[in-house]
C-alpha atoms as a PDB file:
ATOM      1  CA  UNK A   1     -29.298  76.876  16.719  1.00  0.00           C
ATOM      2  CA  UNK A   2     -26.347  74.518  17.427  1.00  0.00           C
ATOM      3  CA  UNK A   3     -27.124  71.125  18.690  1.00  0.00           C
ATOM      4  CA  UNK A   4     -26.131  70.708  22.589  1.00  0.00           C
ATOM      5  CA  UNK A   5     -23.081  68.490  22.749  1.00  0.00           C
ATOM      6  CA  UNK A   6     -23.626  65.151  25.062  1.00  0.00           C
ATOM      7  CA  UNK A   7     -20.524  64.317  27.045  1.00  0.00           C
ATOM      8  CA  UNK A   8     -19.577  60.733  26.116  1.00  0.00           C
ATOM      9  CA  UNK A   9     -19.727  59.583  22.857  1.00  0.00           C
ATOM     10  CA  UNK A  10     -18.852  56.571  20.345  1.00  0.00           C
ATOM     11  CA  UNK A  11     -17.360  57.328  16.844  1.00  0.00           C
ATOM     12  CA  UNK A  12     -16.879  54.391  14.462  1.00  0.00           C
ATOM     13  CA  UNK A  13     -13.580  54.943  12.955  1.00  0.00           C
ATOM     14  CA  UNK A  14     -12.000  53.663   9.499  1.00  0.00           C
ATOM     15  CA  UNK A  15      -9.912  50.295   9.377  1.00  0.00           C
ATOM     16  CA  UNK A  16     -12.433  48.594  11.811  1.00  0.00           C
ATOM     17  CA  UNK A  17     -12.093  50.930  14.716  1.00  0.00           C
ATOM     18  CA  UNK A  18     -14.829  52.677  16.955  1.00  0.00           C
ATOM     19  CA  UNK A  19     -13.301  56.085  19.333  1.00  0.00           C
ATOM     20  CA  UNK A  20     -15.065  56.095  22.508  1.00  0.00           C
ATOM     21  CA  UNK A  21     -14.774  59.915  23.622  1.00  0.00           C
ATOM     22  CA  UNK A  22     -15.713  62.252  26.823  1.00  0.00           C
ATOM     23  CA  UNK A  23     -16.072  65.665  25.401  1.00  0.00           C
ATOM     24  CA  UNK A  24     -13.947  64.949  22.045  1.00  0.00           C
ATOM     25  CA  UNK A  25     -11.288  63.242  23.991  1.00  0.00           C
ATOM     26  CA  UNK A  26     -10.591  59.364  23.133  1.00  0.00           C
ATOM     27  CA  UNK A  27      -9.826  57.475  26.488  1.00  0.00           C
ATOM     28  CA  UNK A  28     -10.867  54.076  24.302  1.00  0.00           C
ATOM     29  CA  UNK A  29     -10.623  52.659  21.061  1.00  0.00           C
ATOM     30  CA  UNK A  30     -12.502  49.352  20.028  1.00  0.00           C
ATOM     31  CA  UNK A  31     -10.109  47.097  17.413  1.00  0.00           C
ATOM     32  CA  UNK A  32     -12.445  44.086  15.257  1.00  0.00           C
ATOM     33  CA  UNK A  33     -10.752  43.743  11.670  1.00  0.00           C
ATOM     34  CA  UNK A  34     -10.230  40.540  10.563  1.00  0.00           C
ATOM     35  CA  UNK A  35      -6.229  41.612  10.562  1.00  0.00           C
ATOM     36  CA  UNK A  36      -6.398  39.953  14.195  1.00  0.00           C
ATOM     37  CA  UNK A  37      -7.744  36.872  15.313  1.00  0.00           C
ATOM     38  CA  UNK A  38     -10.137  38.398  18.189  1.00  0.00           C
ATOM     39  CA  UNK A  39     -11.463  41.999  18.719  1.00  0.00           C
ATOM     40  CA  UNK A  40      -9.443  44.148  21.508  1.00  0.00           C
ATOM     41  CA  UNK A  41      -9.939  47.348  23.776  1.00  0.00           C
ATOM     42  CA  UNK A  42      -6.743  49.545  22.819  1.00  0.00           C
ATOM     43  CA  UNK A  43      -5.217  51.859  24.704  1.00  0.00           C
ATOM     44  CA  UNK A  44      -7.442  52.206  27.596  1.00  0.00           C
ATOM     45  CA  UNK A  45      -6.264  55.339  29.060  1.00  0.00           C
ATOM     46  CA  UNK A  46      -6.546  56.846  33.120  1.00  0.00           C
ATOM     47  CA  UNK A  47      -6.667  60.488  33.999  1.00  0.00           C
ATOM     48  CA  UNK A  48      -3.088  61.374  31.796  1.00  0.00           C
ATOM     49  CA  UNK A  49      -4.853  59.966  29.132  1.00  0.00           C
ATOM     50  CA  UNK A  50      -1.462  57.366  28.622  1.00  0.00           C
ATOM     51  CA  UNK A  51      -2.949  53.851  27.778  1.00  0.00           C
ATOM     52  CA  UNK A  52      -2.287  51.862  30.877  1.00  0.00           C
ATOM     53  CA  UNK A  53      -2.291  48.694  29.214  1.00  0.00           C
ATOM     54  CA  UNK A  54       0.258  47.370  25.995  1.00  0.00           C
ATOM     55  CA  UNK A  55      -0.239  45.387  22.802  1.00  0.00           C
ATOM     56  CA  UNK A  56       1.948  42.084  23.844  1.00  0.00           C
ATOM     57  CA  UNK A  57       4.049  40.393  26.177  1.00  0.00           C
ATOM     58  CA  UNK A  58       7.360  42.854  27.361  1.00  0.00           C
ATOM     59  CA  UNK A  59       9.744  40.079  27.300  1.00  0.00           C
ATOM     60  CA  UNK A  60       8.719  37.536  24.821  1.00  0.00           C
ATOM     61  CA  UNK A  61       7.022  37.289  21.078  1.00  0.00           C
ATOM     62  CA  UNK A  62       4.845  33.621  21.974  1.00  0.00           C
ATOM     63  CA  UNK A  63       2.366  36.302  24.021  1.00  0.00           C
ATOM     64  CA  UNK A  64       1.713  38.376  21.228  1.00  0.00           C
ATOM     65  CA  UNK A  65      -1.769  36.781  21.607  1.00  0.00           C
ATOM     66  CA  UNK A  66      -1.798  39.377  25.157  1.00  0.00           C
ATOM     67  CA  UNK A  67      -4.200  42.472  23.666  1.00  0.00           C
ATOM     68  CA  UNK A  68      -4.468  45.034  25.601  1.00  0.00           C
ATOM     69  CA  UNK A  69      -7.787  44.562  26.673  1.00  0.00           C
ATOM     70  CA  UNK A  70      -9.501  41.281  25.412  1.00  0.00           C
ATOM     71  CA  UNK A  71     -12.219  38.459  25.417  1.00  0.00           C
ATOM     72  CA  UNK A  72     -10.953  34.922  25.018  1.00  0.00           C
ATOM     73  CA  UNK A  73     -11.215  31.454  26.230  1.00  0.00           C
ATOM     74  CA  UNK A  74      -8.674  28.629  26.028  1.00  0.00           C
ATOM     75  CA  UNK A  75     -11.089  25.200  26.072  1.00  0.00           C
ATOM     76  CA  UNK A  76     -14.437  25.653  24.170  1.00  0.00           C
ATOM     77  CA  UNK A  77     -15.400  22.497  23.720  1.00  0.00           C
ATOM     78  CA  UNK A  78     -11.454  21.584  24.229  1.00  0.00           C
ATOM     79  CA  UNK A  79     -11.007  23.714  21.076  1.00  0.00           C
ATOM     80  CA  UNK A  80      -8.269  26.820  21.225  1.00  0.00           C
ATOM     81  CA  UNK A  81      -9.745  29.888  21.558  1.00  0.00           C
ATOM     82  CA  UNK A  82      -6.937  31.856  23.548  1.00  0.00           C
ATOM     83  CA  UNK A  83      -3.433  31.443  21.263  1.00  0.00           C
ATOM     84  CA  UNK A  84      -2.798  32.883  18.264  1.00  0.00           C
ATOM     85  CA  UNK A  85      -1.585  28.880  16.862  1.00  0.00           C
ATOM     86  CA  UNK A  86      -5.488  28.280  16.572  1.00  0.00           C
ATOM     87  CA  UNK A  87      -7.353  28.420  12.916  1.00  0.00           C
ATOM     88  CA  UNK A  88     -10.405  29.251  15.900  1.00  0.00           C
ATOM     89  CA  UNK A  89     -11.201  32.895  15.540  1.00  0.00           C
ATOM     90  CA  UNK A  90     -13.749  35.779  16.704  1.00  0.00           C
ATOM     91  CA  UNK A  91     -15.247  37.514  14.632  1.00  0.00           C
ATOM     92  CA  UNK A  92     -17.689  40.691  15.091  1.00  0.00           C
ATOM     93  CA  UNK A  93     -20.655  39.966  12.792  1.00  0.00           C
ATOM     94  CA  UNK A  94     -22.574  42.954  13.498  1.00  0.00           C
ATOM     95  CA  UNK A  95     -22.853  46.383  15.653  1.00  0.00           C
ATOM     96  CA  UNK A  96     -25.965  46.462  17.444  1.00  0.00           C
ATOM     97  CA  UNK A  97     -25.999  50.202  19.103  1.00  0.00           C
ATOM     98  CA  UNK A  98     -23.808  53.134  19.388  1.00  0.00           C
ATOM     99  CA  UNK A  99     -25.459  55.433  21.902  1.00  0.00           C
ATOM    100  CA  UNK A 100     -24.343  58.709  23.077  1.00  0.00           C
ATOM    101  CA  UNK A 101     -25.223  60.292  26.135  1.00  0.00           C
ATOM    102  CA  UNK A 102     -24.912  62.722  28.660  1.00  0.00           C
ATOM    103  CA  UNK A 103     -23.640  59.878  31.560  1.00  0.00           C
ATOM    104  CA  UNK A 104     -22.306  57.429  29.730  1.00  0.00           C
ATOM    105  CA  UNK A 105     -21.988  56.101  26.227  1.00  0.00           C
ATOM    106  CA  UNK A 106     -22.755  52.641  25.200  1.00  0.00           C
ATOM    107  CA  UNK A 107     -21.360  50.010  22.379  1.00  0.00           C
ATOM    108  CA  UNK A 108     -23.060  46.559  21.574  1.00  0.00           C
ATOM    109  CA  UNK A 109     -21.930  43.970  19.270  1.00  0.00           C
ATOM    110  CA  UNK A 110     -22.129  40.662  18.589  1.00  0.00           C
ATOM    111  CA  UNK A 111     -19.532  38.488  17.946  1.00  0.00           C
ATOM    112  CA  UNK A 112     -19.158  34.904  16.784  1.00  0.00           C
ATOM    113  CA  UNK A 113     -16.681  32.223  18.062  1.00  0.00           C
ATOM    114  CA  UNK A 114     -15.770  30.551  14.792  1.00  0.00           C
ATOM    115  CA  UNK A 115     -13.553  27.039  14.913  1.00  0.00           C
ATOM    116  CA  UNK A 116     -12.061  27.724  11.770  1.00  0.00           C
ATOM    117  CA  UNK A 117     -14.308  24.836  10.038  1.00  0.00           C
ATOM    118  CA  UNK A 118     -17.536  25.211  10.399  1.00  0.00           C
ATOM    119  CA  UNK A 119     -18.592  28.621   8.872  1.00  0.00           C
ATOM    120  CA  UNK A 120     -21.611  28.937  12.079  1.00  0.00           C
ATOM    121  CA  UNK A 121     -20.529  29.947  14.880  1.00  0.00           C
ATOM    122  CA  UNK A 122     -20.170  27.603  18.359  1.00  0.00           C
ATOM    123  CA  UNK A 123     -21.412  30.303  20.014  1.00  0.00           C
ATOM    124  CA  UNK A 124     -22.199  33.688  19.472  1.00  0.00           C
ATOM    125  CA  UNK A 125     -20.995  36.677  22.427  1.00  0.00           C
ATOM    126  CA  UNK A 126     -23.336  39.694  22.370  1.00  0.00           C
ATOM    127  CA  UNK A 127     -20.849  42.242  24.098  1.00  0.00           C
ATOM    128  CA  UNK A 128     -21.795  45.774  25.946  1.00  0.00           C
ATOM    129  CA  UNK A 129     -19.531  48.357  26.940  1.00  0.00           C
ATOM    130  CA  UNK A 130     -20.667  51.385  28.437  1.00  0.00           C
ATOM    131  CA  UNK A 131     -17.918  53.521  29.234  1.00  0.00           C
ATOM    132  CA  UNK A 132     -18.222  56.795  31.317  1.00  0.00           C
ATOM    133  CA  UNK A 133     -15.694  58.666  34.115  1.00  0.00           C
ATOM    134  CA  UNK A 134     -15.258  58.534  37.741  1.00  0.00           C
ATOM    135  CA  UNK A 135     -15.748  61.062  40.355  1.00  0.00           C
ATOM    136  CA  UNK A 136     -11.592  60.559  40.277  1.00  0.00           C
ATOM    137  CA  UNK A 137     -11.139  61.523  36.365  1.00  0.00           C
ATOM    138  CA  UNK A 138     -10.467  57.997  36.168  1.00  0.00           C
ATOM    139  CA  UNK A 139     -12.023  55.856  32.978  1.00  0.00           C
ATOM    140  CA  UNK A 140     -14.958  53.468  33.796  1.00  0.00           C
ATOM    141  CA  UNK A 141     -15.668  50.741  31.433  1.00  0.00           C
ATOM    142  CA  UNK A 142     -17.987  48.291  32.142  1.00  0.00           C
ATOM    143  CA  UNK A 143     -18.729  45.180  30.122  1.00  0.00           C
ATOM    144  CA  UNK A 144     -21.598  42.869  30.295  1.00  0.00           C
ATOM    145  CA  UNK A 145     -21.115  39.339  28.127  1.00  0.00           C
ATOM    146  CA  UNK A 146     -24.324  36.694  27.433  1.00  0.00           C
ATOM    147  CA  UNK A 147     -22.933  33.634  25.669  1.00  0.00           C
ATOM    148  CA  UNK A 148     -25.033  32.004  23.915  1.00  0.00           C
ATOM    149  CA  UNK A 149     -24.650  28.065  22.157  1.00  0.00           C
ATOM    150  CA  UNK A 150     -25.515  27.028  19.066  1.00  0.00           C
ATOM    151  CA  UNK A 151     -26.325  23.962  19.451  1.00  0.00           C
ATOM    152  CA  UNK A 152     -28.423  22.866  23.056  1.00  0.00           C
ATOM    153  CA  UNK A 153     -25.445  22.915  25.177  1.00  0.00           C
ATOM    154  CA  UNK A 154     -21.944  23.383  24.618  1.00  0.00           C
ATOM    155  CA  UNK A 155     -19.224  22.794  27.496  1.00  0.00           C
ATOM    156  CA  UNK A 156     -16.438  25.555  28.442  1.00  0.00           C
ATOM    157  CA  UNK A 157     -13.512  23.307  29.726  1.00  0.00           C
ATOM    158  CA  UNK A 158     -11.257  23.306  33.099  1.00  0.00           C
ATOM    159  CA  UNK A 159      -8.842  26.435  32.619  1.00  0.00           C
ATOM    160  CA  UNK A 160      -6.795  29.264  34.029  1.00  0.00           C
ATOM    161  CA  UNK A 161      -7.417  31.362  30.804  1.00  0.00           C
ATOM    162  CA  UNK A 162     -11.269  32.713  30.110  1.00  0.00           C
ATOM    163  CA  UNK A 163     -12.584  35.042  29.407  1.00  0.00           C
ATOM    164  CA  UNK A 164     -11.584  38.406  30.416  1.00  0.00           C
ATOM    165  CA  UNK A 165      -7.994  39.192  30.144  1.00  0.00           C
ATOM    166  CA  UNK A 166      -5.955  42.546  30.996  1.00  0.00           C
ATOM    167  CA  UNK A 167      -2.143  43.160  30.051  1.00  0.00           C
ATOM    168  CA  UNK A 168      -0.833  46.686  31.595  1.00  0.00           C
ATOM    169  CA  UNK A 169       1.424  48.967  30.281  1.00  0.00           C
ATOM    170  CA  UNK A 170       5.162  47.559  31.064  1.00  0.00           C
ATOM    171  CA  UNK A 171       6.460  50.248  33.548  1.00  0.00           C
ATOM    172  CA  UNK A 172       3.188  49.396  35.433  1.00  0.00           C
ATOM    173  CA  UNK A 173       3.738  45.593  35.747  1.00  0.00           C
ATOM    174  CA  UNK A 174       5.775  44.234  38.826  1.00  0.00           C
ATOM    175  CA  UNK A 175       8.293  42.717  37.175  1.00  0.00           C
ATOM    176  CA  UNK A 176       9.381  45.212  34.286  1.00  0.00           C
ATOM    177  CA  UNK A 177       8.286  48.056  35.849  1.00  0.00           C
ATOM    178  CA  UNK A 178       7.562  49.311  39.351  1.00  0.00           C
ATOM    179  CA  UNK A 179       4.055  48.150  39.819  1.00  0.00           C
ATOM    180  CA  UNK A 180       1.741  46.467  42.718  1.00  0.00           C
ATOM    181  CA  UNK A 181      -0.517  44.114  42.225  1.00  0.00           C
ATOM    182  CA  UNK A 182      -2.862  43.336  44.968  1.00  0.00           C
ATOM    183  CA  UNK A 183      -6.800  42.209  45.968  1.00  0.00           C
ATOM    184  CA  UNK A 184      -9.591  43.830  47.671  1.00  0.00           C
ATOM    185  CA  UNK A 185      -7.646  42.654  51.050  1.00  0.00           C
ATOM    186  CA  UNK A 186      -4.513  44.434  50.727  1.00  0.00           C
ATOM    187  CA  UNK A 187      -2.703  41.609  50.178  1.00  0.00           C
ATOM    188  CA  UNK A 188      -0.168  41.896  47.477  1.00  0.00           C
ATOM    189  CA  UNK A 189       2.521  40.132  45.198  1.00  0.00           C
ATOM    190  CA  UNK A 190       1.704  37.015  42.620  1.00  0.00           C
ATOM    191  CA  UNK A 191       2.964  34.558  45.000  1.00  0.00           C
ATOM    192  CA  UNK A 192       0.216  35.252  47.034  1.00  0.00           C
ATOM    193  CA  UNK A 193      -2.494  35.839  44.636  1.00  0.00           C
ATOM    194  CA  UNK A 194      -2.114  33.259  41.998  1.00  0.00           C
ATOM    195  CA  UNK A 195      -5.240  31.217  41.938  1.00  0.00           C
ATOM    196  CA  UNK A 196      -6.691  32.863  45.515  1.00  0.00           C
ATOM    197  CA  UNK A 197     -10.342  34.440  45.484  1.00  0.00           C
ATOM    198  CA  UNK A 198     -11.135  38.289  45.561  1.00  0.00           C
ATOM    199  CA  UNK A 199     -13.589  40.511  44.511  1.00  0.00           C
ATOM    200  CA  UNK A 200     -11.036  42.471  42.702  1.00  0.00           C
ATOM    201  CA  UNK A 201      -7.854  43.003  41.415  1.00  0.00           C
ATOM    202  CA  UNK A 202      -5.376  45.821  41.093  1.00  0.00           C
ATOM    203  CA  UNK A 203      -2.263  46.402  39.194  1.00  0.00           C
ATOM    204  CA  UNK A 204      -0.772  50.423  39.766  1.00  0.00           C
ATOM    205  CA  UNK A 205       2.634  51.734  38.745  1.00  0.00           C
ATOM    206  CA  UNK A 206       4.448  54.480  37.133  1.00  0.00           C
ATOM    207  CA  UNK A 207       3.099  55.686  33.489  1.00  0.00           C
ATOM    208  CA  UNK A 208       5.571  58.290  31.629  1.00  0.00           C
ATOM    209  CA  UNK A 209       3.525  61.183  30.643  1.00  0.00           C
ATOM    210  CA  UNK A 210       4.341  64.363  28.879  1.00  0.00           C
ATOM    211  CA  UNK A 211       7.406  64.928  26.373  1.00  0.00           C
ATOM    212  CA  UNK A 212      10.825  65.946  26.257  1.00  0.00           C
ATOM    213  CA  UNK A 213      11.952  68.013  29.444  1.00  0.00           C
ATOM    214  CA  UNK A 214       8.532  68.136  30.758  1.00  0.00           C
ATOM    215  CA  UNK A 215       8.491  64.106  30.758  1.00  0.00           C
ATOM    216  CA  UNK A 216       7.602  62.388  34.424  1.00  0.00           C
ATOM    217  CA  UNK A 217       5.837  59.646  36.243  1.00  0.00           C
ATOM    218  CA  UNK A 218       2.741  59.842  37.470  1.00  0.00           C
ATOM    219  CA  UNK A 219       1.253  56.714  39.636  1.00  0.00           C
ATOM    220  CA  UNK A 220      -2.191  55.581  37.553  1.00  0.00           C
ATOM    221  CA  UNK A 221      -3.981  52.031  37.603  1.00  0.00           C
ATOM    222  CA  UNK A 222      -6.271  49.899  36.636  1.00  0.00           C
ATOM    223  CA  UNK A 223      -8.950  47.867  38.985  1.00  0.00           C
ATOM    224  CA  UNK A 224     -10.742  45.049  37.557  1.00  0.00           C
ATOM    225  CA  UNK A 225     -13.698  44.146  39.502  1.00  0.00           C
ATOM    226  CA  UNK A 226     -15.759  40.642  39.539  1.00  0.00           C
ATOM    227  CA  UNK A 227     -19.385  40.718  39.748  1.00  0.00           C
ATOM    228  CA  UNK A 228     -21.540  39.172  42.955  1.00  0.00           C
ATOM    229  CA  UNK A 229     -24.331  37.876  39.830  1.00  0.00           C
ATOM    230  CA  UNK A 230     -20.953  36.237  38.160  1.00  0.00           C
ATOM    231  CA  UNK A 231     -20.672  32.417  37.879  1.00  0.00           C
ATOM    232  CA  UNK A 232     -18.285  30.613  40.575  1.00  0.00           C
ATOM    233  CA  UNK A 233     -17.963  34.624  42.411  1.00  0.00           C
ATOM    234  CA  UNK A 234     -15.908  35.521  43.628  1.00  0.00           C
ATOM    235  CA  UNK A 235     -13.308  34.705  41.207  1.00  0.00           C
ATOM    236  CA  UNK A 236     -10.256  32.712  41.553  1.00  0.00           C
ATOM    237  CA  UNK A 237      -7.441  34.928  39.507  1.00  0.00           C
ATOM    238  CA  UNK A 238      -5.039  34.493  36.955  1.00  0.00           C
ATOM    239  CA  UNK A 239      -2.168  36.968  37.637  1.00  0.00           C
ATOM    240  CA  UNK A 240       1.129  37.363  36.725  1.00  0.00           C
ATOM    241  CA  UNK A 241       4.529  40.280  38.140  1.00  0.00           C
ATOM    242  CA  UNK A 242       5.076  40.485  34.341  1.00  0.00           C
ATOM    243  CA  UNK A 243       1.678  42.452  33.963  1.00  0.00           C
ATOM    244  CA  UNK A 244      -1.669  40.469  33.181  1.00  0.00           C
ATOM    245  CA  UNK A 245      -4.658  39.056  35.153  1.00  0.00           C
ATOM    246  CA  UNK A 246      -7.712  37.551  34.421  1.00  0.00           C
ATOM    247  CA  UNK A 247     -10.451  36.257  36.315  1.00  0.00           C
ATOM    248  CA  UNK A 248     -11.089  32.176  36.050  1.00  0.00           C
ATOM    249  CA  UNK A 249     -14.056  31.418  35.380  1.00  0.00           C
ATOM    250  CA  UNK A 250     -13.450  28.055  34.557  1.00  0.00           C
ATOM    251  CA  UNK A 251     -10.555  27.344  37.243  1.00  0.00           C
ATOM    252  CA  UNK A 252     -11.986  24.855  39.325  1.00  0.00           C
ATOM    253  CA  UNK A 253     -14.503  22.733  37.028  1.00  0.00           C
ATOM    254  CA  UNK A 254     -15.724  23.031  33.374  1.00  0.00           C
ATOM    255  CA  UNK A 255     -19.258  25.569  32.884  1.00  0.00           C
ATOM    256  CA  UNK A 256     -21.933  24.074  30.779  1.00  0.00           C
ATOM    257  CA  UNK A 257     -23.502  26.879  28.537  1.00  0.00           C
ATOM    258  CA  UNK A 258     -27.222  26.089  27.404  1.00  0.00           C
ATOM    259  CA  UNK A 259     -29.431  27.665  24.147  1.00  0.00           C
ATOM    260  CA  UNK A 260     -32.139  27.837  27.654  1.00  0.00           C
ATOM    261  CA  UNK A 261     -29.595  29.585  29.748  1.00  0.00           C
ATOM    262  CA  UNK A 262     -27.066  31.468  28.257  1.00  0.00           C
ATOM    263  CA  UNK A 263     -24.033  32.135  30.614  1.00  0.00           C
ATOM    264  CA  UNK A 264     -23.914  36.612  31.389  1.00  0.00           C
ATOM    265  CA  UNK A 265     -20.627  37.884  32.926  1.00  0.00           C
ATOM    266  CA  UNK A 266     -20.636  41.695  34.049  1.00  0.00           C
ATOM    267  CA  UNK A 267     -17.104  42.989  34.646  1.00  0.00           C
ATOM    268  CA  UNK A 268     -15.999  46.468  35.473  1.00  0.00           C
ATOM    269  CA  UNK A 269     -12.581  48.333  34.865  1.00  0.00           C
ATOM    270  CA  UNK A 270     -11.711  50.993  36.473  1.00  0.00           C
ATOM    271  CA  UNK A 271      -8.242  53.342  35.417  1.00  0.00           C
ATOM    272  CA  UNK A 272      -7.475  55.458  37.883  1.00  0.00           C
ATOM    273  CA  UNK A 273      -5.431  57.917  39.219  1.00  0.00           C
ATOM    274  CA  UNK A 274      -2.513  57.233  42.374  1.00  0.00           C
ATOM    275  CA  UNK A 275      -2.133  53.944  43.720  1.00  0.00           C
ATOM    276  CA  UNK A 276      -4.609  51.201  44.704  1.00  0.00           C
ATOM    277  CA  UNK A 277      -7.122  53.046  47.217  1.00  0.00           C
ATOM    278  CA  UNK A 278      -9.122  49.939  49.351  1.00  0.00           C
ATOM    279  CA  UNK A 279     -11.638  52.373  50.611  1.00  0.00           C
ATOM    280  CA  UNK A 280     -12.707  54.009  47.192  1.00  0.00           C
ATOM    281  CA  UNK A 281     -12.644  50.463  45.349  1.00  0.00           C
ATOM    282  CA  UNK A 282     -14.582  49.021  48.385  1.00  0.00           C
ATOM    283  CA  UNK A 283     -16.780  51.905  47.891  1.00  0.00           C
ATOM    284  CA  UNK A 284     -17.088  51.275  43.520  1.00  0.00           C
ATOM    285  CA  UNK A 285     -17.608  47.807  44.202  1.00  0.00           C
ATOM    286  CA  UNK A 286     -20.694  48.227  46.034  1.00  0.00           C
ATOM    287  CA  UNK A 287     -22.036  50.745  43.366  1.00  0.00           C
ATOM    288  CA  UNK A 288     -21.028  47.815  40.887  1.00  0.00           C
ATOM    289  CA  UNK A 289     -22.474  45.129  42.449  1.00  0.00           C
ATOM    290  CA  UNK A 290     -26.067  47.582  43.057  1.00  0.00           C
ATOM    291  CA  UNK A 291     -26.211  48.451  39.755  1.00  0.00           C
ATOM    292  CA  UNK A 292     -28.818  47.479  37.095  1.00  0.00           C
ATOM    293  CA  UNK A 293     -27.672  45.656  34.551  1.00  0.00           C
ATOM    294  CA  UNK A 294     -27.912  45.874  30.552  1.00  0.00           C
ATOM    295  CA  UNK A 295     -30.827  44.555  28.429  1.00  0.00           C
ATOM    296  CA  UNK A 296     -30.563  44.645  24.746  1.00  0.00           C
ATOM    297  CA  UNK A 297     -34.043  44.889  22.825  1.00  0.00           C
ATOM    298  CA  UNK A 298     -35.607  45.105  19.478  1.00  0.00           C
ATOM    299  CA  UNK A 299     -36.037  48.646  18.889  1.00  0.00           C
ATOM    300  CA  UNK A 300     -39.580  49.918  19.295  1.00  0.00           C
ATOM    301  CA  UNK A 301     -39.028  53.759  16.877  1.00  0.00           C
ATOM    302  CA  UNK A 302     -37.137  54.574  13.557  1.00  0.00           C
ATOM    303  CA  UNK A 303     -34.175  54.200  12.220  1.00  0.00           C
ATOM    304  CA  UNK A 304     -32.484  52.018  14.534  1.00  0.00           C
ATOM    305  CA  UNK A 305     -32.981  47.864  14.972  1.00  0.00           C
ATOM    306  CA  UNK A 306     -31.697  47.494  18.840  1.00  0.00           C
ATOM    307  CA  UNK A 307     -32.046  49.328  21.956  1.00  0.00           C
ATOM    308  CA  UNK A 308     -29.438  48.879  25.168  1.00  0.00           C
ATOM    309  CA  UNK A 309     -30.915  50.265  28.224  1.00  0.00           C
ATOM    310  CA  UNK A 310     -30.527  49.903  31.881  1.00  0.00           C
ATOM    311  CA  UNK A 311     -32.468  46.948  33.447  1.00  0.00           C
END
């Protein structure tokens, strides 16, 4: 008798790579060789299954740093985490779960933030992405951070850049493409959003899909959402027409992490098909905010060492 196949999956892959798949499909790939100075999400594909987001800047080479889809933070402990001119790296150390399922599949890890010195880490990230699809066809990845210290307490500095970060593809940024960008009030344009608080973020445009006559746009996007449980919420963004935003965390005033209580961000992305719609992201929002979260434990039966579940 053939095994019954589970909908969403997660396939480690050669070269340092894990597939993250909805019946056989890849809408995700998960990048962590040592070739780079930081893991990355690449592509991270909507509906047409075109990665909405790019590898780089459009315009110039000092962004090549921009990822895709990517953890980073500019001032830990006033040390470089965000640039590529750092000798600070990330490194994964270990997988802790690949779990397949029939509603969503689910990746942890756990990286170290290395200085380049000292071979410990300053802090270590455990990282879990469970990625499933919307009611929409759209690609749902949600990812839950704790940050942990080595040492007692360790302080994040004052910046615009940290931790989360998304570059779009370049047709759907505002600037070399076609794209909006707007918040969870309508209100649209980087002028007006640079630095202001909201809930969430969206950037839609034009993607190309299909080849040679039967090429043509199609309108896709992705919505990044903040999280109500989320440090200094509702964040103050870092967005840009030329195709990136991030939420702050560390805009305003410096965070101070502690071994007794680790800082946990919960972020949700959401690639979907047509253009921003305010009453279906007010409506994922909610769901977002009202759902459980992660908890990683020691596994209790064989053959495995960690468990993710829902809380």
């Amino acid at each position: 008798m053939s095994p019954t196949p589970v909908c969403y999956e997660i396939s480690p892959q050669p070269n340092h790579e894990v597939s993250f798949q909805v019946q056989g499909v890849e809408k995700l790939r998960w990048h962590f060789g040592k070739q780079y100075p930081r893991p990355f999400f690449y592509p991270l594909c909507g509906p047409s299954n075109v990665p909405l987001t790019r590898i780089g800047h459009p315009g110039v080479g000092n962004h090549d740093h921009h990822r895709s889809v990517w953890f980073a933070h500019h001032k830990v402990l006033g040390i470089d985490f965000w640039s590529d001119n750092t000798p600070a790296v990330i490194r994964q150390r270990e997988w802790l779960q690949y779990k397949d399922g029939p509603e969503e599949a689910i990746m942890g890890v756990r990286l170290d933030w290395l200085d380049g010195h000292d071979p410990a880490p300053l802090l270590t990230q455990d990282l879990i992405a469970g990625f499933r699809l919307h009611s929409d066809s759209g690609t749902l990845l949600e990812l839950q951070s704790t940050f942990k210290p080595r040492s007692e307490d360790l302080e994040l500095g004052k910046t615009n850049f940290g931790f989360l970060a998304v570059r779009v593809a370049k047709t759907i940024s505002s600037f070399f493409g076609n794209g909006i960008i707007q918040n969870d009030q309508g209100i649209q344009g980087e002028k007006n959003l640079f630095g202001k608080s909201s809930a969430w973020i969206d950037y839609s445009g034009p993607i190309a899909v299909g080849t040679g006559s039967q090429r043509h746009f199609v309108t896709e996007g992705i919505t990044y959402y903040d999280h109500p449980e989320n440090i200094n919420y509702p964040s103050r963004w870092h967005v840009r027409k030329d195709g990136w935003m991030g939420a702050s965390v560390c805009r305003d005033s410096p965070v101070l992490l502690t071994k007794k209580n680790p800082l946990t961000l919960r972020y949700l992305l959401h690639a979907h098909p047509g253009p921003a719609d305010l009453a279906k992201q007010k409506e994922l929002s909610k769901m977002f905010a009202d759902s459980a979260k992660y908890l990683l434990k020691k596994a209790t039966s064989g053959h495995a060492q960690w468990n993710i579940e829902r809380a």
